[in-house]
Protein backbone atom coordinates (compact mmCIF):
# COMPACT_ATOMS: atom_id res chain seq x y z
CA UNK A 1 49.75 146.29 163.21
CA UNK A 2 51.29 142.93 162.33
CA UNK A 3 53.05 142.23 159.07
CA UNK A 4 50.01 140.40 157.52
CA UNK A 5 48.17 143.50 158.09
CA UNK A 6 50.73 145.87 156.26
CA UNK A 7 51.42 143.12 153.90
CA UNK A 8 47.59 143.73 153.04
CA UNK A 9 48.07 147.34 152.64
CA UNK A 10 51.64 146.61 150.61
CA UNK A 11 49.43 144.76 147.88
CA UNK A 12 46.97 147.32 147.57
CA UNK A 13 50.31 149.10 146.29
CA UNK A 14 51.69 149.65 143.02
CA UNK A 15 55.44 149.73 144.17
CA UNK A 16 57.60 149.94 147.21
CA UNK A 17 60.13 152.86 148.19
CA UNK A 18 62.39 153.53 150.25
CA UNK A 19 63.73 156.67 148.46
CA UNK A 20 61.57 160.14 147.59
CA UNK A 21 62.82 160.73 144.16
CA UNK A 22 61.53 157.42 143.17
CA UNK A 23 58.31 157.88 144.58
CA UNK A 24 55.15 155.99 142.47
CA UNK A 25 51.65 157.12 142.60
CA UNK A 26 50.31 154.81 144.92
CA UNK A 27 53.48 153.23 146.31
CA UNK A 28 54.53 152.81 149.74
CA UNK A 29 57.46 154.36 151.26
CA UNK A 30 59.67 152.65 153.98
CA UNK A 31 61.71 155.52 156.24
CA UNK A 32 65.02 153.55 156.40
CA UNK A 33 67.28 155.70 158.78
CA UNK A 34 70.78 155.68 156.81
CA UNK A 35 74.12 156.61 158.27
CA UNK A 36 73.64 160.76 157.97
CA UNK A 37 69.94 160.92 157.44
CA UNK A 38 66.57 160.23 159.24
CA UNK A 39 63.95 159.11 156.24
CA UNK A 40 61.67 159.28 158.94
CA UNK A 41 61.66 163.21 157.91
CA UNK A 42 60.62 162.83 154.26
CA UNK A 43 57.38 160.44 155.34
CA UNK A 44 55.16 163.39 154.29
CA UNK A 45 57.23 164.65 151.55
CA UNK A 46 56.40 160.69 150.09
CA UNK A 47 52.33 161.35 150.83
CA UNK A 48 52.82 164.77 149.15
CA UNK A 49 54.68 163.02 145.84
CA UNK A 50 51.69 160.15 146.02
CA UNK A 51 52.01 157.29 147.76
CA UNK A 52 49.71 155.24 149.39
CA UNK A 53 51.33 154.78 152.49
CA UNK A 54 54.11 155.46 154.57
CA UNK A 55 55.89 153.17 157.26
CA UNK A 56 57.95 154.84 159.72
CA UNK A 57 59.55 154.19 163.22
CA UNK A 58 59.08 157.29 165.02
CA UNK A 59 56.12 158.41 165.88
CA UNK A 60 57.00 162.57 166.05
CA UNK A 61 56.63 161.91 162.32
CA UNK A 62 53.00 160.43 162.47
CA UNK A 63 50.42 162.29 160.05
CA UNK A 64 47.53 160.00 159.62
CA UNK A 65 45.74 157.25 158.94
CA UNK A 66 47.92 156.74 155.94
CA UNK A 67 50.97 156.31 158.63
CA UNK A 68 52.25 152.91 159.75
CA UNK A 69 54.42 153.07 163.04
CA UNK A 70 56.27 150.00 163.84
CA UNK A 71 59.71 149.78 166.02
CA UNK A 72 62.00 149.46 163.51
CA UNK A 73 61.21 150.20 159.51
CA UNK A 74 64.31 148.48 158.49
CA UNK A 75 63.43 145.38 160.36
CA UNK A 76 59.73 145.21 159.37
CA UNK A 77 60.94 146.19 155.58
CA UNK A 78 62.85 142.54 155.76
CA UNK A 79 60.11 140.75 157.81
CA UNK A 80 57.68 141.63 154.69
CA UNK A 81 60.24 140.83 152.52
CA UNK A 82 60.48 137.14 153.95
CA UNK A 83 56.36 137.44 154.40
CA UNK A 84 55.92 138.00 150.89
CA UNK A 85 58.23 135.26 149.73
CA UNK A 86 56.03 132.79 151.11
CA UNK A 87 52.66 134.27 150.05
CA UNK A 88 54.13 133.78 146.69
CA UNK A 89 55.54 130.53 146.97
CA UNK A 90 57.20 130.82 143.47
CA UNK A 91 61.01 128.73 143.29
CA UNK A 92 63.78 131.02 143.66
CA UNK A 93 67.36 130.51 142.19
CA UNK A 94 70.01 132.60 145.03
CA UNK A 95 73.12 133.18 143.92
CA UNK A 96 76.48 134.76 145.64
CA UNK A 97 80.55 134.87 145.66
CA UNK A 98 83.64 136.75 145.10
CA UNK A 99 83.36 137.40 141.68
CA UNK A 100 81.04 137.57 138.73
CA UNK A 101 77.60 137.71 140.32
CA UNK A 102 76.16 140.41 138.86
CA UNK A 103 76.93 139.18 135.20
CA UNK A 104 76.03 135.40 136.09
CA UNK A 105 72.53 136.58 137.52
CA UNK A 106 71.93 138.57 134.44
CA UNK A 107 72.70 135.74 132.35
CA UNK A 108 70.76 133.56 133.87
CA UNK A 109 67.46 135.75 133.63
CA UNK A 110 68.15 136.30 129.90
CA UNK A 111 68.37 132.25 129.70
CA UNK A 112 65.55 131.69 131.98
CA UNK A 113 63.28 134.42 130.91
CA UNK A 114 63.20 132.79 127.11
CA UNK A 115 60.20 129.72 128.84
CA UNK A 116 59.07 132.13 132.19
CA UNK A 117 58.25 134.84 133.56
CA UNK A 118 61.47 136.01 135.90
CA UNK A 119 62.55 138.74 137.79
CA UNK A 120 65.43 139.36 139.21
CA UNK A 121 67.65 141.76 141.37
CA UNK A 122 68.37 145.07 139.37
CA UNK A 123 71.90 146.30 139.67
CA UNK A 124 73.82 145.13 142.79
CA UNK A 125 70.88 145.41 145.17
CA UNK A 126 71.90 142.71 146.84
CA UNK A 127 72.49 143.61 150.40
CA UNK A 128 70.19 143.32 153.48
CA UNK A 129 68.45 146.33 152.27
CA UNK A 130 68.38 145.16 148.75
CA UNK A 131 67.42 141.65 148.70
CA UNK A 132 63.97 142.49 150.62
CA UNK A 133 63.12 145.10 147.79
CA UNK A 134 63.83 142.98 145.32
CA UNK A 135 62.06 139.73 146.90
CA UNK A 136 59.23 142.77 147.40
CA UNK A 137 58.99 143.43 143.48
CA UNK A 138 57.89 140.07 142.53
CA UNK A 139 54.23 139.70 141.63
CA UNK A 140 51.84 136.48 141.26
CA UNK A 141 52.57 136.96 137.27
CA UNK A 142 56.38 136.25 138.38
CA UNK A 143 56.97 132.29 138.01
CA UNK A 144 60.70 132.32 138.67
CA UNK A 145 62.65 134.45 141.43
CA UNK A 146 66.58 135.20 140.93
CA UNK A 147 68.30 136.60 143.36
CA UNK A 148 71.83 137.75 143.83
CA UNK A 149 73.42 138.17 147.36
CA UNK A 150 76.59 140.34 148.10
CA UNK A 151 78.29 140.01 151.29
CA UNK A 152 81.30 141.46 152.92
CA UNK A 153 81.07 139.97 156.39
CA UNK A 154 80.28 136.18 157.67
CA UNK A 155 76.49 135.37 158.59
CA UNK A 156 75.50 137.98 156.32
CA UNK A 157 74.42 135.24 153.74
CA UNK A 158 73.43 132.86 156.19
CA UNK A 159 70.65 136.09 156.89
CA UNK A 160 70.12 136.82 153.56
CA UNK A 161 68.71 133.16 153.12
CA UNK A 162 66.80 133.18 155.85
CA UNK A 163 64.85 136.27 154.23
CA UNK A 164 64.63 135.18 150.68
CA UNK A 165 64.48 131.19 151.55
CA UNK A 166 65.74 129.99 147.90
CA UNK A 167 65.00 126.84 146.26
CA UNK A 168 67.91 126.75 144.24
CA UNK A 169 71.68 128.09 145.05
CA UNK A 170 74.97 128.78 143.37
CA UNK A 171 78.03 130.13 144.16
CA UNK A 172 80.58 131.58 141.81
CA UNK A 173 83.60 131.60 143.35
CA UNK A 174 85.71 131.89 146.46
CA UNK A 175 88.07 134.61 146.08
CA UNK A 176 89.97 137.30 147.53
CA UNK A 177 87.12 139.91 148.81
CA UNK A 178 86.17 142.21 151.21
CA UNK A 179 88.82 140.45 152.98
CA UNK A 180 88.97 142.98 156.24
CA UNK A 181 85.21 142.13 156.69
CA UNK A 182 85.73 138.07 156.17
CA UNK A 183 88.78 138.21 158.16
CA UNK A 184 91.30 136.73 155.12
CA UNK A 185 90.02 133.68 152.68
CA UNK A 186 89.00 131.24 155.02
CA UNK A 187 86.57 133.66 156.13
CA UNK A 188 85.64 134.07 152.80
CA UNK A 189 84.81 130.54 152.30
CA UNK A 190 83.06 129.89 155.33
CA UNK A 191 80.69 133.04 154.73
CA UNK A 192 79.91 132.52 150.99
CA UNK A 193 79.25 128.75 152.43
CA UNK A 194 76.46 129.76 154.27
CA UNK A 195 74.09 129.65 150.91
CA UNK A 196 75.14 125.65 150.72
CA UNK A 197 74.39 125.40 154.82
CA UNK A 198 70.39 126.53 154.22
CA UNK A 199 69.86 124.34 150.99
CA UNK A 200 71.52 121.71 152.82
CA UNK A 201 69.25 121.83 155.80
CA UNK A 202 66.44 122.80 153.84
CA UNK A 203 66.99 119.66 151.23
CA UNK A 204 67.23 122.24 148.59
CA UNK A 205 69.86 121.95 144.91
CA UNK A 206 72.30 123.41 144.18
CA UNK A 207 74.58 123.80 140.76
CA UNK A 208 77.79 123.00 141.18
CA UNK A 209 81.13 123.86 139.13
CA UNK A 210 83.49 120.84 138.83
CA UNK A 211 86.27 122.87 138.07
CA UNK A 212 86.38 124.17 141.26
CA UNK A 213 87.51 121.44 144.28
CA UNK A 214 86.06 124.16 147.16
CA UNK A 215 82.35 123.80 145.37
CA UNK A 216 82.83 119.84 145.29
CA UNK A 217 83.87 119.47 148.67
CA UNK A 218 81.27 122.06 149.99
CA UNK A 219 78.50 120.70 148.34
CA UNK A 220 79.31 116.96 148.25
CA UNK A 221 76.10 116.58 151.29
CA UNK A 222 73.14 118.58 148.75
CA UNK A 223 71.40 117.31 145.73
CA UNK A 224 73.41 118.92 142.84
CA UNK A 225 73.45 120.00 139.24
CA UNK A 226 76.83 120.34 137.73
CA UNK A 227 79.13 121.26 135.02
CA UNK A 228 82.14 121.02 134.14
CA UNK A 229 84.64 120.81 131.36
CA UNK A 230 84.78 117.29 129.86
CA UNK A 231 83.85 115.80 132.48
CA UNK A 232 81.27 112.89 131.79
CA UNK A 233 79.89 112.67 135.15
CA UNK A 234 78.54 115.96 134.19
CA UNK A 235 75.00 116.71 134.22
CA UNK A 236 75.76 119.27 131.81
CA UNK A 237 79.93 118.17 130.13
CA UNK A 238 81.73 121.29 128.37
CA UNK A 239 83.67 119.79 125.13
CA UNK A 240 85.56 122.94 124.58
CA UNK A 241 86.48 126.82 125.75
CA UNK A 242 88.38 129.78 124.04
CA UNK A 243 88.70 133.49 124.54
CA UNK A 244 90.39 135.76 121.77
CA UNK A 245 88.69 137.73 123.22
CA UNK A 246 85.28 136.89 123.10
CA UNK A 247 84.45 133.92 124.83
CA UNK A 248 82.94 130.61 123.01
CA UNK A 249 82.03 127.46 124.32
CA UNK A 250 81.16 124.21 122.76
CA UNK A 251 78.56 121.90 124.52
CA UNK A 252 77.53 118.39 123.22
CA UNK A 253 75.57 119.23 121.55
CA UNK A 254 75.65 123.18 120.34
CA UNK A 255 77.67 126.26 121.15
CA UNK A 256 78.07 129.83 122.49
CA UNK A 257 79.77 132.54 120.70
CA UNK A 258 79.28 135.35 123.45
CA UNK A 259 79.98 139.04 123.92
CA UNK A 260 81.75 138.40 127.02
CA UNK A 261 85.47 139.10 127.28
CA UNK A 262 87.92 136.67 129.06
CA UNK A 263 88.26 133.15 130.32
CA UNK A 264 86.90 134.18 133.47
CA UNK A 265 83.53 134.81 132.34
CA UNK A 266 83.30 131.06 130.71
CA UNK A 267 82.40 129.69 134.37
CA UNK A 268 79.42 132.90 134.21
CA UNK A 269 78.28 131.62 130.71
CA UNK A 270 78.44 127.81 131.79
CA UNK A 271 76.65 128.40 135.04
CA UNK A 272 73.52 129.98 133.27
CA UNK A 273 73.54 127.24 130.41
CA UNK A 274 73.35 124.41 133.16
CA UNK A 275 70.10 126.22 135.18
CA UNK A 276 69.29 126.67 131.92
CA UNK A 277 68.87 122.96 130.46
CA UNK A 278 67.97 122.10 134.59
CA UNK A 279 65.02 123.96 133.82
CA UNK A 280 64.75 122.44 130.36
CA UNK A 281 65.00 125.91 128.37
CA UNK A 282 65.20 124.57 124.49
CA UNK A 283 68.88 124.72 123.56
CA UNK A 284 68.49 126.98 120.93
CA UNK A 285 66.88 129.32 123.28
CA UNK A 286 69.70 128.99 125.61
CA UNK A 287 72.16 129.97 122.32
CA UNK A 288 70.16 132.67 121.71
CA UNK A 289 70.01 134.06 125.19
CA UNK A 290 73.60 133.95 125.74
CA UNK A 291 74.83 135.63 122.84
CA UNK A 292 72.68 137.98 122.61
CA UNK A 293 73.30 139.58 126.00
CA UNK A 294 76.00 142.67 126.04
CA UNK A 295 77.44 143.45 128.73
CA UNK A 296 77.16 147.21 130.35
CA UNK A 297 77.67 149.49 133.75
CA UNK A 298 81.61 148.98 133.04
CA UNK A 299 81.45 145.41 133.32
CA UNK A 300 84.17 143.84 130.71
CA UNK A 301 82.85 146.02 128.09
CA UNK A 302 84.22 146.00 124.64
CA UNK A 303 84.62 149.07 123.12
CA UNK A 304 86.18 150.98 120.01
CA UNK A 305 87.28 154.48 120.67
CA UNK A 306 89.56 155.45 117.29
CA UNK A 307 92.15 153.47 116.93
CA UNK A 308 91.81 151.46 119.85
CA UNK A 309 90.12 148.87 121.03
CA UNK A 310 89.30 149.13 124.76
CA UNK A 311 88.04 146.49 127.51
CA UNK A 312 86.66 148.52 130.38
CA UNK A 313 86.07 146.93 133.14
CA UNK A 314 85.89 149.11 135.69
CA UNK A 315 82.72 148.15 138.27
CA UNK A 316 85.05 146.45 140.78
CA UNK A 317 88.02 144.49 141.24
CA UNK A 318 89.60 142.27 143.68
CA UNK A 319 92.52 140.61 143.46
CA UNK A 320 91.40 137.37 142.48
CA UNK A 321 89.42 138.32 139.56
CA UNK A 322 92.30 141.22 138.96
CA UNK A 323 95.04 138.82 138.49
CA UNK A 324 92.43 136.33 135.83
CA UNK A 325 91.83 139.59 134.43
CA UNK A 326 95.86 140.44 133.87
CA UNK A 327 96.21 136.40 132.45
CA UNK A 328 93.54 136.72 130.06
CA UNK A 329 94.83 140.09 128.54
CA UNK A 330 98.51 139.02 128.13
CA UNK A 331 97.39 135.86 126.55
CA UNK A 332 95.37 137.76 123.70
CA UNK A 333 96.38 137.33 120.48
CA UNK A 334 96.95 141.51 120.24
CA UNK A 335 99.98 144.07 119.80
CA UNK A 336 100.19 147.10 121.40
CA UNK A 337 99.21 146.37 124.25
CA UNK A 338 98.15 148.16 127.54
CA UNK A 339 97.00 147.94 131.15
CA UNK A 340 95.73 150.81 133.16
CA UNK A 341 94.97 149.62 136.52
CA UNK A 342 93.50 150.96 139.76
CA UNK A 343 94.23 150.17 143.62
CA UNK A 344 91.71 147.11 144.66
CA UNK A 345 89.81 148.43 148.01
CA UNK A 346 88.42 146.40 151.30
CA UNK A 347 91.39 144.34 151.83
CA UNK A 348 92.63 145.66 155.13
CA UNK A 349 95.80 144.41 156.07
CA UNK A 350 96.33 142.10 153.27
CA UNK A 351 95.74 145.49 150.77
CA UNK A 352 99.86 146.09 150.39
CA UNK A 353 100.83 142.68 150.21
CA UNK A 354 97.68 141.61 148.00
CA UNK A 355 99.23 145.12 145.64
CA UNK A 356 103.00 144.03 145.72
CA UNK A 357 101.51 140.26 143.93
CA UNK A 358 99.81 141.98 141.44
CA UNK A 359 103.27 144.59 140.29
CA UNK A 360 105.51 141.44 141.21
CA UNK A 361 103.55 139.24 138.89
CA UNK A 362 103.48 142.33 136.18
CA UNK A 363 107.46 142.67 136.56
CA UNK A 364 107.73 139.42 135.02
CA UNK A 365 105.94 140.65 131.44
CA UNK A 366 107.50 142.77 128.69
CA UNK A 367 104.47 142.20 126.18
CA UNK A 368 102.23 145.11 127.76
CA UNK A 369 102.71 148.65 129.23
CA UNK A 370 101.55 149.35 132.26
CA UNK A 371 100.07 152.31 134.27
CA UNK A 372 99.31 151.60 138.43
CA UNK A 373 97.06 153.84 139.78
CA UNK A 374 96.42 154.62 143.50
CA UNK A 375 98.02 154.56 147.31
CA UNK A 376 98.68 151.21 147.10
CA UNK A 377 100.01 150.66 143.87
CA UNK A 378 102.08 153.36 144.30
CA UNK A 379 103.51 152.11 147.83
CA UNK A 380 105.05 149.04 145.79
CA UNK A 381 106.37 151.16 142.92
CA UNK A 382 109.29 149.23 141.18
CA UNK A 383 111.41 150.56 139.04
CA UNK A 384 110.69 148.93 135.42
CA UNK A 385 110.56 150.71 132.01
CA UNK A 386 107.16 148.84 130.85
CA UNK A 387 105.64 149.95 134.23
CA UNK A 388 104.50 153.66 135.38
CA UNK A 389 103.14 154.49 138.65
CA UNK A 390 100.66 157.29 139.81
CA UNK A 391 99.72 158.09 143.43
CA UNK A 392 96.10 159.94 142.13
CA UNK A 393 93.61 159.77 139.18
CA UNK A 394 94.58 163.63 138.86
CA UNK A 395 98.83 162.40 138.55
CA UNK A 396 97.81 160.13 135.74
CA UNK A 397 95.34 162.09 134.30
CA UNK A 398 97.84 165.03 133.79
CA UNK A 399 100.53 162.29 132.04
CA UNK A 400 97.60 161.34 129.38
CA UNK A 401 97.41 165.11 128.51
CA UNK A 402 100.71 164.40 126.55
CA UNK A 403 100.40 160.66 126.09
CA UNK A 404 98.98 159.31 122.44
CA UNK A 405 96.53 156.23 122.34
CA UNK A 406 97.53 155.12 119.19
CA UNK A 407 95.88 151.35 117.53
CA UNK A 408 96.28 149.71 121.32
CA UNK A 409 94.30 147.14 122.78
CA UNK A 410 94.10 148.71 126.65
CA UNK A 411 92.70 146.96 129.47
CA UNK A 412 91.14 149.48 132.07
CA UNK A 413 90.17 147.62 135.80
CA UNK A 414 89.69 149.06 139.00
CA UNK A 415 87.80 148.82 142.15
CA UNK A 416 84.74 150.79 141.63
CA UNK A 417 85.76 153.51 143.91
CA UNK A 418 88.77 154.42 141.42
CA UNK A 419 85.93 155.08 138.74
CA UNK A 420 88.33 154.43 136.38
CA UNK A 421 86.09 155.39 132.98
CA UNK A 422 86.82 158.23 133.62
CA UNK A 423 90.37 157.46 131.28
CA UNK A 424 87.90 157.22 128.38
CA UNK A 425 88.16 160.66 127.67
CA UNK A 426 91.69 160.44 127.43
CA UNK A 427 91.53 157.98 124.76
């Protein structure tokens, strides 16, 4: 059967699987082998819950006529993906980088989504498995595609592209991540690059940031939309930025008064409002979007608990958007103030010396008490009286059974793997 055929069947479909306990009523279920699992073995378990079809890739596993065999249901998953990207032929806005993807794609549907009909990845599904099924969820009614891409080794975007074929690309930042897949910074540059390498070729746009001289230089050979602050070259010029801590922004020719927390989520905020006026969204829509979006899933939350007033941002950390996160805190305009913060995973080699920055730059501060958490923290302990360290969650949580939270304005951030809301209940 060749993809046009089992694209056929897939839009006779009312949703796409690839997991049981999701299973829709007439949805089709794709047996993706994972690392300790065959989903080949669950293909009737998927007819039994009510879907339409089933597409696996061995045939012991074959029931019916219901049953699509093809060589590799990973591979064809992806191949339909691409397939039905092109049967829809609807413009697509990709975006990827270090830091702040997840909150920049969901600000830019909220923007978007106030003139069209969008859709966009849910969560972080943004990996070769995830992109298809999201590029698979969009419908004729959808009239613009956003899609975010995560990577953690190089040619992984350059594949993602290929799949999802966007019309439109931007790229949040280069920073330090999943360096021991990139192979250090330069690594990380050339594989987040690989988004501005298809729209070049493919005489797509992109949106640029003029703050940032690796976006410039990167993107100096593609038709461009950019921002940047006062900067009159601009297509769209920022007059003005603060954080205290909520960010605000002032355009021309209105502003922003978001629910985002720190400086480092002005370049999130600025990157919607430009797709936003590119696409000619009303301003006042725009406004609206923007500060009406709160953030969630541990992802520079604000939150009261007491006395104290928490920012929890706990959904990953790296340490580029670790040590913005550190500046932002010590330069708000608070007392009492304190940072719990958790080891920063996929570094490799770089993970102790990347740690020993983060306490050296922390030795340097008396305005906030700190609590390190994790192996690697706790390989560079220092002795300092404004600085505690704690090999395990379990270490520190024991401390906080005799510790008192007590009016403080506490940063939590960790790499997601800490799962460091789990301090909440300390508090």
């Amino acid at each position: 059967m060749n993809i046009q055929d089992i694209h056929n069947l897939f839009l006779q479909c009312s949703s796409l699987s690839i997991d049981t306990r999701k299973i829709e009523k007439n949805s089709m279920f794709f047996a993706i082998k994972g690392e300790n699992f065959d989903a080949n073995t669950f293909a009737k378990e998927a007819l039994d819950l009510g879907a339409l079809f089933v597409v696996i890739d061995n045939e012991s596993y074959f029931i019916d006529d219901r049953t699509i065999l093809v060589e590799n249901s990973l591979q064809t998953l992806q191949e339909l993906a691409k397939f039905h990207r092109s049967y829809l032929a609807l413009p697509i806005v990709a975006l990827t980088g270090s830091n702040g993807k997840t909150t920049t794609k969901e600000l830019i549907n909220v923007v978007l989504s106030k003139k069209f009909k969008t859709k966009a990845t849910i969560g972080n599904l943004n990996n070769h498995i995830g992109v298809p099924l999201t590029l698979l969820s969009f419908t004729k009614e959808t009239e613009i595609g956003i899609v975010e891409m995560g990577a953690n080794h190089q040619k992984e975007i350059e594949f993602l592209c290929q799949i999802a074929q966007p019309d439109f690309g931007y790229i949040t930042n280069f920073g330090k991540a999943h360096l021991e897949g990139f192979g250090g910074v330069e690594g990380v540059i050339a594989g987040k690059s690989e988004m501005y390498q298809y729209l070049a070729a493919n005489q797509k746009t992109v949106f640029v940031n003029l703050e940032d001289p690796i976006q410039i230089e990167k993107s100096k050979e593609i038709k461009s939309f950019t921002f940047g602050v006062k900067k009159e070259n601009a297509d769209l010029n920022i007059q003005n930025i603060s954080a205290n801590p909520f960010v605000t922004i002032a355009y021309n020719n209105f502003s922003v008064e978001s629910h985002l927390i720190g400086l480092y989520n002005a370049n999130n905020i600025n990157a919607a409002v430009a797709i936003g006026k590119y696409f000619d969204v009303k301003e006042s829509d725009i406004k609206s979007a923007i500060e009406n979006y709160i953030p969630a899933n541990n992802r520079s939350q604000m939150m009261q608990k007491g006395s104290n007033e928490i920012i929890l941002d706990a959904y990953n950390a790296n340490p580029s958007s670790m040590a913005v996160a550190i500046t932002n805190f010590l330069q708000l305009d608070k007392k009492n103030k304190i940072m719990i913060l958790g080891d920063m995973f996929e570094l490799g080699d770089e993970s102790l010396y990347e740690h020993k920055v983060i306490v050296d730059s922390l030795a340097n501060q008396n305005e906030a008490q700190c609590f390190l958490l994790g192996k690697s923290f706790f390989a560079n302990k220092i002795s300092k009286e404004n600085i505690q360290f704690f090999e395990t969650f379990d270490a520190f949580a024991e401390f906080l059974t005799t510790f008192k939270f007590d009016s403080n304005m506490i940063l939590i951030k960790g790499s997601r793997g800490m799962a460091l809301e789990r301090t909440l209940e300390y508090i």
